[in-house]
Protein backbone atom coordinates (compact mmCIF):
# COMPACT_ATOMS: atom_id res chain seq x y z
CA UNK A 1 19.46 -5.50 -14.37
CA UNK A 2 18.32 -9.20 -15.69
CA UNK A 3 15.29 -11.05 -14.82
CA UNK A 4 14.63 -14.13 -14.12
CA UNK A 5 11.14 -15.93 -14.11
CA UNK A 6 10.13 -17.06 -10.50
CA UNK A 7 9.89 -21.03 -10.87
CA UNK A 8 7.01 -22.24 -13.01
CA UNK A 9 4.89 -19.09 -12.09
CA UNK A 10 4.17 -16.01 -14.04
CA UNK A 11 6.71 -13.83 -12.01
CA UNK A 12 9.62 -12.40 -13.22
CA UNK A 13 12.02 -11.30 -10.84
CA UNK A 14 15.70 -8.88 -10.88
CA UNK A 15 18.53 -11.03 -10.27
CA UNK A 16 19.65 -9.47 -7.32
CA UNK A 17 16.61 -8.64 -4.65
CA UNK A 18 16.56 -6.50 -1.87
CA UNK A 19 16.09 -7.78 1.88
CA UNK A 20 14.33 -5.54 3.74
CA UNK A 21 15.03 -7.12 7.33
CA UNK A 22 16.82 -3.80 8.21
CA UNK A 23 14.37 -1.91 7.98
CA UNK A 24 12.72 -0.47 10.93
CA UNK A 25 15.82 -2.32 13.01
CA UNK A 26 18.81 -0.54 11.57
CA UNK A 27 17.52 2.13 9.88
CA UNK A 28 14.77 4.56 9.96
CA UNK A 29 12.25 5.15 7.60
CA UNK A 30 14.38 8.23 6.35
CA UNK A 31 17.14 5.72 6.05
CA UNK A 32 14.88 2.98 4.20
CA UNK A 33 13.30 5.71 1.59
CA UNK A 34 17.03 6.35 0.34
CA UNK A 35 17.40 2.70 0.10
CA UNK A 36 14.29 1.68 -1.61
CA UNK A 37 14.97 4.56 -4.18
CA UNK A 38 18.60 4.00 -4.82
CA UNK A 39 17.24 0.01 -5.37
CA UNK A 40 14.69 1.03 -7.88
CA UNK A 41 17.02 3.07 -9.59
CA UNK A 42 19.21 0.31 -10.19
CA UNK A 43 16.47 -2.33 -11.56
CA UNK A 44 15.65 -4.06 -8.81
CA UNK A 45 12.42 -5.26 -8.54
CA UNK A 46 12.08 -7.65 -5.87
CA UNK A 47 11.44 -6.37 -2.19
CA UNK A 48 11.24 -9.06 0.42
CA UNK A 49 10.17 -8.46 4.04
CA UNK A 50 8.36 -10.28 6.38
CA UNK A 51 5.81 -9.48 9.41
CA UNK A 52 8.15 -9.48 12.44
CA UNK A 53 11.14 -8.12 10.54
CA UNK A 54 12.06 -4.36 12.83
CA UNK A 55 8.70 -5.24 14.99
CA UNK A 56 6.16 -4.92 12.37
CA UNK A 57 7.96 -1.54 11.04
CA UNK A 58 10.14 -3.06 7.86
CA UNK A 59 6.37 -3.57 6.30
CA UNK A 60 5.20 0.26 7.01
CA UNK A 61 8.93 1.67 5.90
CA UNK A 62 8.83 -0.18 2.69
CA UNK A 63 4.79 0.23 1.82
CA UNK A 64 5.57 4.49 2.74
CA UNK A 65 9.11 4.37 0.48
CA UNK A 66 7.10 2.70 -2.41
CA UNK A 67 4.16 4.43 -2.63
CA UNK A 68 2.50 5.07 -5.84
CA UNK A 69 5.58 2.58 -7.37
CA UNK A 70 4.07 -0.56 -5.45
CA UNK A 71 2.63 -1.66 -8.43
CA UNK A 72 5.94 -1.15 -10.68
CA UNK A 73 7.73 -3.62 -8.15
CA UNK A 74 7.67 -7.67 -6.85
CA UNK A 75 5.95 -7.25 -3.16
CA UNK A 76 7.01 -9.96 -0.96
CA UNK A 77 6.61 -10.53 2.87
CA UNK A 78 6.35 -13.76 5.08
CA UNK A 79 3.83 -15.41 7.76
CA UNK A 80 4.43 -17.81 10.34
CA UNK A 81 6.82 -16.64 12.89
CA UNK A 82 5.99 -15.19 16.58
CA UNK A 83 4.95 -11.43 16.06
CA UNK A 84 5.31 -9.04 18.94
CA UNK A 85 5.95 -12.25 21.19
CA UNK A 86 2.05 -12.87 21.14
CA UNK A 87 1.87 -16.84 20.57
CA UNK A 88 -1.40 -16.32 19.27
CA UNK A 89 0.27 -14.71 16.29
CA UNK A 90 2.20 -17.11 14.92
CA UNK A 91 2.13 -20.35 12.54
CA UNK A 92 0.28 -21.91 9.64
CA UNK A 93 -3.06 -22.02 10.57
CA UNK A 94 -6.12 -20.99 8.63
CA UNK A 95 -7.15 -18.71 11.69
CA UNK A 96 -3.82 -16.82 11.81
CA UNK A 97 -3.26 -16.35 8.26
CA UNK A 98 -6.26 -15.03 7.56
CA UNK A 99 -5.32 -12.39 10.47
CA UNK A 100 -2.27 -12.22 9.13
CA UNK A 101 -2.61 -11.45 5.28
CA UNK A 102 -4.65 -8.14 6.86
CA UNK A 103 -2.57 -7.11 9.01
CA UNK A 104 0.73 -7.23 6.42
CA UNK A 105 -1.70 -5.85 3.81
CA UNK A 106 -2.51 -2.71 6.28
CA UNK A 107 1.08 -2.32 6.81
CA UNK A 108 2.05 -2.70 3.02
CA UNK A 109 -0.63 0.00 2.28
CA UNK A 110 -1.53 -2.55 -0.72
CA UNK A 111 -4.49 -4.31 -1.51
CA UNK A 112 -2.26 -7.52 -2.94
CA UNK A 113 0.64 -9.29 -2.46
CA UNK A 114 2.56 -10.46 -5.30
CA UNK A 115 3.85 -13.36 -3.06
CA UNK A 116 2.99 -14.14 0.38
CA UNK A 117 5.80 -17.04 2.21
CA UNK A 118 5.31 -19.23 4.72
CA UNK A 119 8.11 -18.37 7.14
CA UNK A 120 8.99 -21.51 8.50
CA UNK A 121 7.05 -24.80 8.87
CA UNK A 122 4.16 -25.32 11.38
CA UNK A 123 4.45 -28.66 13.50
CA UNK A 124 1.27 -27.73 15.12
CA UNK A 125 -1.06 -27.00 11.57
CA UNK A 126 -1.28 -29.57 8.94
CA UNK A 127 -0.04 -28.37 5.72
CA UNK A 128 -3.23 -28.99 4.13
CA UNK A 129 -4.76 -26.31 6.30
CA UNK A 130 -2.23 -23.79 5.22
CA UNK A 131 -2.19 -24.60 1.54
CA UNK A 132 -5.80 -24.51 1.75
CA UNK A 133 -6.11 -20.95 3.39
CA UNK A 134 -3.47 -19.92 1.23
CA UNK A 135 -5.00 -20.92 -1.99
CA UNK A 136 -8.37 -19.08 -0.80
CA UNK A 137 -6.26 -15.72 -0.63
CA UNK A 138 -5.14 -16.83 -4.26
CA UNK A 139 -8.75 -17.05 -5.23
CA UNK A 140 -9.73 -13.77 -3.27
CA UNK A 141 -7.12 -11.15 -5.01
CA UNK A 142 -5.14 -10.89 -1.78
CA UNK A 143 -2.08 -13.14 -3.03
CA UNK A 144 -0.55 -13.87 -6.36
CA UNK A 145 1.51 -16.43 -5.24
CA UNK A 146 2.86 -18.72 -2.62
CA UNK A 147 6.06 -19.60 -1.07
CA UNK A 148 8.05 -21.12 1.77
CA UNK A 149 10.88 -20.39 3.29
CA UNK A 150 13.30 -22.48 5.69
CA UNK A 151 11.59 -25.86 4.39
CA UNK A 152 13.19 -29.24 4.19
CA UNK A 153 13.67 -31.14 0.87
CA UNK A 154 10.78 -33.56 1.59
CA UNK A 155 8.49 -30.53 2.70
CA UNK A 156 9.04 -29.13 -0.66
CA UNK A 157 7.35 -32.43 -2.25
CA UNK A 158 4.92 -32.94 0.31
CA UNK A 159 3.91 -29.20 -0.44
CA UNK A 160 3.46 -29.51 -3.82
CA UNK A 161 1.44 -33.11 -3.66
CA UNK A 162 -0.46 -31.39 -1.03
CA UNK A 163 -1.36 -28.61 -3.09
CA UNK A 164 -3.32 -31.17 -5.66
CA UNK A 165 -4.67 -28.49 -7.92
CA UNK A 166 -4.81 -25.80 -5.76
CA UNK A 167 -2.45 -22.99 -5.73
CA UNK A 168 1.21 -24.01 -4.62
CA UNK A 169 4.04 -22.94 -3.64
CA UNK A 170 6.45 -21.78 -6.28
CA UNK A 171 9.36 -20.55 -4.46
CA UNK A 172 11.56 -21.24 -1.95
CA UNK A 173 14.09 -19.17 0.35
CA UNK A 174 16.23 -20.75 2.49
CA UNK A 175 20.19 -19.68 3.53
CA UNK A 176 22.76 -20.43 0.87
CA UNK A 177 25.90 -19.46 0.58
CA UNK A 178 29.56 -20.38 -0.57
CA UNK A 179 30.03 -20.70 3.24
CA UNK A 180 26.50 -22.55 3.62
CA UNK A 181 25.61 -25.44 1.22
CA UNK A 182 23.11 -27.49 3.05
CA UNK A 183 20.80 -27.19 0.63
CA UNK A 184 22.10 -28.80 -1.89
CA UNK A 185 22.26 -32.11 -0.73
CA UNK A 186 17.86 -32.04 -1.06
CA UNK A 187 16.31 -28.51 -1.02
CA UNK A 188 18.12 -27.82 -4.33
CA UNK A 189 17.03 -31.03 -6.09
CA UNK A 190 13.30 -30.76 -4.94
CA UNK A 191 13.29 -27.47 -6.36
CA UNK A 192 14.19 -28.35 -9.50
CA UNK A 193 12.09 -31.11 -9.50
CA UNK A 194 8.65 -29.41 -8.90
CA UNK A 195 9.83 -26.14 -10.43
CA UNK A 196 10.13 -24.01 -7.58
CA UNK A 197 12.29 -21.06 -7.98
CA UNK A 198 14.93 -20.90 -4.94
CA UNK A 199 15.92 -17.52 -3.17
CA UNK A 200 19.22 -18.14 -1.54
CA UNK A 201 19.05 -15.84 1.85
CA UNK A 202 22.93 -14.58 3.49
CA UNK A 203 24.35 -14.57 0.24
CA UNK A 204 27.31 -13.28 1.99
CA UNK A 205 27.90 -15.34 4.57
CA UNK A 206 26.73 -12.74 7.36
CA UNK A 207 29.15 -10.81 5.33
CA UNK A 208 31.90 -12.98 5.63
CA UNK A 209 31.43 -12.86 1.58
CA UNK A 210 31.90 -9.20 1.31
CA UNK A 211 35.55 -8.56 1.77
CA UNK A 212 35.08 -6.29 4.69
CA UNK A 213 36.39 -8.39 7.49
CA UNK A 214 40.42 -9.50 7.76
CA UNK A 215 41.76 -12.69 9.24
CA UNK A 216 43.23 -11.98 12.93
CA UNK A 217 41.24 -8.56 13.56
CA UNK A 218 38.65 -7.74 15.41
CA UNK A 219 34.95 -7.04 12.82
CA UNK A 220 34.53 -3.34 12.00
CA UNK A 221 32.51 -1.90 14.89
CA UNK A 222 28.68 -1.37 13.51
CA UNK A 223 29.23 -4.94 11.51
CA UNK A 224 26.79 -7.54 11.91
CA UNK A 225 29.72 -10.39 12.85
CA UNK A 226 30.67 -7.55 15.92
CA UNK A 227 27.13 -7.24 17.11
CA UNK A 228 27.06 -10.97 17.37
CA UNK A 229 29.59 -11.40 20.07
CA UNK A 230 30.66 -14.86 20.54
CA UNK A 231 28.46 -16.52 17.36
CA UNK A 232 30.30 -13.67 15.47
CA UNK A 233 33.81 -14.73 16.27
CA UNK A 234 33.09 -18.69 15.91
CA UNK A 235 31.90 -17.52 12.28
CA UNK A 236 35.72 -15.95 11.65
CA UNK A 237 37.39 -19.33 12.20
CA UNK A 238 40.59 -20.14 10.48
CA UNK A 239 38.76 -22.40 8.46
CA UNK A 240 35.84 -19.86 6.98
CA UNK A 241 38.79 -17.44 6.53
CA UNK A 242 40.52 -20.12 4.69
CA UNK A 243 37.71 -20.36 1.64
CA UNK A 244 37.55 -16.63 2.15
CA UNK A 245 41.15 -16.02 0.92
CA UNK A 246 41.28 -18.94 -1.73
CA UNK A 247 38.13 -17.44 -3.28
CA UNK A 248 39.30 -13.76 -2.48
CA UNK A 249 42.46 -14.97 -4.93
CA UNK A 250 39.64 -16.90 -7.59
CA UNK A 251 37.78 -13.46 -7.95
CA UNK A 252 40.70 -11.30 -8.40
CA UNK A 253 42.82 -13.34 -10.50
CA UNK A 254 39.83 -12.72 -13.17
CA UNK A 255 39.23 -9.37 -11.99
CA UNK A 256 36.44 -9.05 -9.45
CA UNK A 257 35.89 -9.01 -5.93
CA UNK A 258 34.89 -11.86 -3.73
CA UNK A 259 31.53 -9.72 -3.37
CA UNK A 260 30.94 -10.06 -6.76
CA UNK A 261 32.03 -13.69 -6.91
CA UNK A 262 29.26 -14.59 -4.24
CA UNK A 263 26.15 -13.31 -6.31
CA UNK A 264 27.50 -14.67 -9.60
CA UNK A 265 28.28 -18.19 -8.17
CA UNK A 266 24.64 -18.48 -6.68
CA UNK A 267 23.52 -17.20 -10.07
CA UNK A 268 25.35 -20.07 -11.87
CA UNK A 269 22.68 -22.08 -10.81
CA UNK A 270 20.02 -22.58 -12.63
CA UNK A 271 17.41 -22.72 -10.00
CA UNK A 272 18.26 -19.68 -8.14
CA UNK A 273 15.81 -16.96 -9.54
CA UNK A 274 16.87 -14.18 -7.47
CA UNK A 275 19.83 -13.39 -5.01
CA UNK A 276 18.10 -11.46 -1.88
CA UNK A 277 20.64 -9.71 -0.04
CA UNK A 278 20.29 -6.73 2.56
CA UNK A 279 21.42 -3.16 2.43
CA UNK A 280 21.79 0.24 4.42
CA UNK A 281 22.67 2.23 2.37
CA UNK A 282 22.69 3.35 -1.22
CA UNK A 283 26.53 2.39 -1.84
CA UNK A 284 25.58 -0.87 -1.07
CA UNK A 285 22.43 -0.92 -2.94
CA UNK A 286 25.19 -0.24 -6.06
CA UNK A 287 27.74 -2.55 -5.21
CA UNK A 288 25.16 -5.89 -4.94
CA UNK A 289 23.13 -4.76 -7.99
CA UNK A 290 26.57 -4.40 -10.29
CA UNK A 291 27.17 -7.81 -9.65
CA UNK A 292 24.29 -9.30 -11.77
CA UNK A 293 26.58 -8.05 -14.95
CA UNK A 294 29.34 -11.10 -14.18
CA UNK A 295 28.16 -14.39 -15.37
CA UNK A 296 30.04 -17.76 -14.89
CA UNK A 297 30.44 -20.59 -16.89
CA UNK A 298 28.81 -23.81 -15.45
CA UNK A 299 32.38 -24.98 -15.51
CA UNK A 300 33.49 -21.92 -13.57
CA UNK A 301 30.47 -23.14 -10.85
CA UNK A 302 31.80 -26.42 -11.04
CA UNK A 303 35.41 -25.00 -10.40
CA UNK A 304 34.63 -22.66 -7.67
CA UNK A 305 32.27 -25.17 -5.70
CA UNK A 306 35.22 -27.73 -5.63
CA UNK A 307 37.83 -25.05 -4.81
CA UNK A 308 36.70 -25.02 -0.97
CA UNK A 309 34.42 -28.35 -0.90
């Protein structure tokens, strides 16, 4: 498994990372210790949860399955988002993360996190107040580093001029895909600007990317796209499954799988440290971590991002 160095900070992360957002929602802590093991196994090294993810439980799972290996691993986990539908427990303000660091750090069964995200922007908290909580966890041993998630382009910079000295963020995860680009028209640029690593979320396109699902029939039952009803069968339009089949044809014409193709496209890029994708199993744990061994060719990017632009 390759590493690559988080942004301008002293982290270095495996190419592909684990999402642990299953965990504790679709499967059991049994279910997550077969994971966790089959993902260490394979060299990956960063595990990325967040406080709400399975109710609070995707923290305890993963903290149990790692035990005394915690320390041989990339911890991650997010703030900021409603937890247990308590709207005292949510957001970017110095009162709730300080609440909050404990309560993920209980859960964790750590005494540190190797790097703590802001979920998703506050409207309510200046971001001074959160950077400056944030940097006193920095300062305390509780944090290593910072990071967002689900920020704007001009949040990025306003982040980082924020920051002024104090700890900042040096990562960002947001959705990108082959099937979701949005960031690159300003997410992308501002983090290579300020050297913030990007972690591209639904690599896969809520799986669209993954080969399993078929133009005209119905999503395998247990699928994510069937559990979503009607938002999963506007996502299998005619004109997703188009770019699905011209890239499906890319990938095997060299001899890979559109599976593969999605990781190593998002890898072409520069700025992408590590691709965090989820799993339930140990066969998938193997099939995202083999694809860090195909690299393209920034003309091969180039060639694929214009193929269904």
């Amino acid at each position: 498994m390759k590493v690559r160095r988080l942004g301008n900070s002293g982290l270095k992360v495996s190419v592909v990372g684990l999402g642990c957002n299953n965990f504790g929602m679709r499967i059991d802590a049994a279910r997550t210790q077969v994971v966790v093991d089959a993902a260490i196994d394979a060299g990956i090294t960063l595990f990325d949860t967040a406080d709400i993810y399975g109710g609070t439980q995707s923290e305890v799972f993963l903290g149990q399955a790692l035990g005394r290996r915690r320390h041989d691993v990339v911890l991650a986990t997010k703030f900021g988002m409603r937890v247990g539908g308590d709207p005292r427990k949510q957001g970017g303000s110095r009162k709730w993360i300080m609440q909050a660091v404990e309560d993920s750090l209980t859960r964790l069964g750590t005494d540190y996190i190797d790097l703590y995200q802001h979920h998703q922007p506050d409207p309510d908290t200046p971001v001074d107040e959160t950077l400056r909580a944030l940097d006193d966890l920095v300062t305390q041993g509780k944090v290593r580093y910072l990071g967002n998630s689900n920020y704007s382009g001009w949040q990025i910079a306003d982040a980082d001029w924020t920051a002024a000295g104090g700890a900042r963020f040096v990562s960002a995860q947001n959705q990108y895909s082959l099937l979701e680009r949005d960031v690159e028209r300003e997410v992308l640029p501002a983090c290579e600007h300020f050297g913030v690593g990007f972690l591209p979320f639904f690599p896969l396109g809520s799986g669209l990317l993954s080969g399993k699902y078929r133009r005209g029939e119905a999503p395998p039952e247990g699928t994510r796209l069937a559990a979503w009803g009607a938002r999963g069968e506007a996502a299998m339009s005619d004109a997703n499954f188009d770019k699905v089949e011209a890239l499906t044809k890319w990938a095997e014409a060299r001899g890979h799988t559109i599976l593969e193709l999605a990781f190593a496209w998002l890898l072409g890029h520069p700025v992408v440290s590590s691709v965090i994708a989820g799993a339930t199993s140990a066969e998938q744990i193997a099939a995202n971590a083999a694809t860090a061994a195909w690299a393209l060719t920034p003309d091969e990017v180039d060639e694929v991002g214009k193929l269904i632009a």
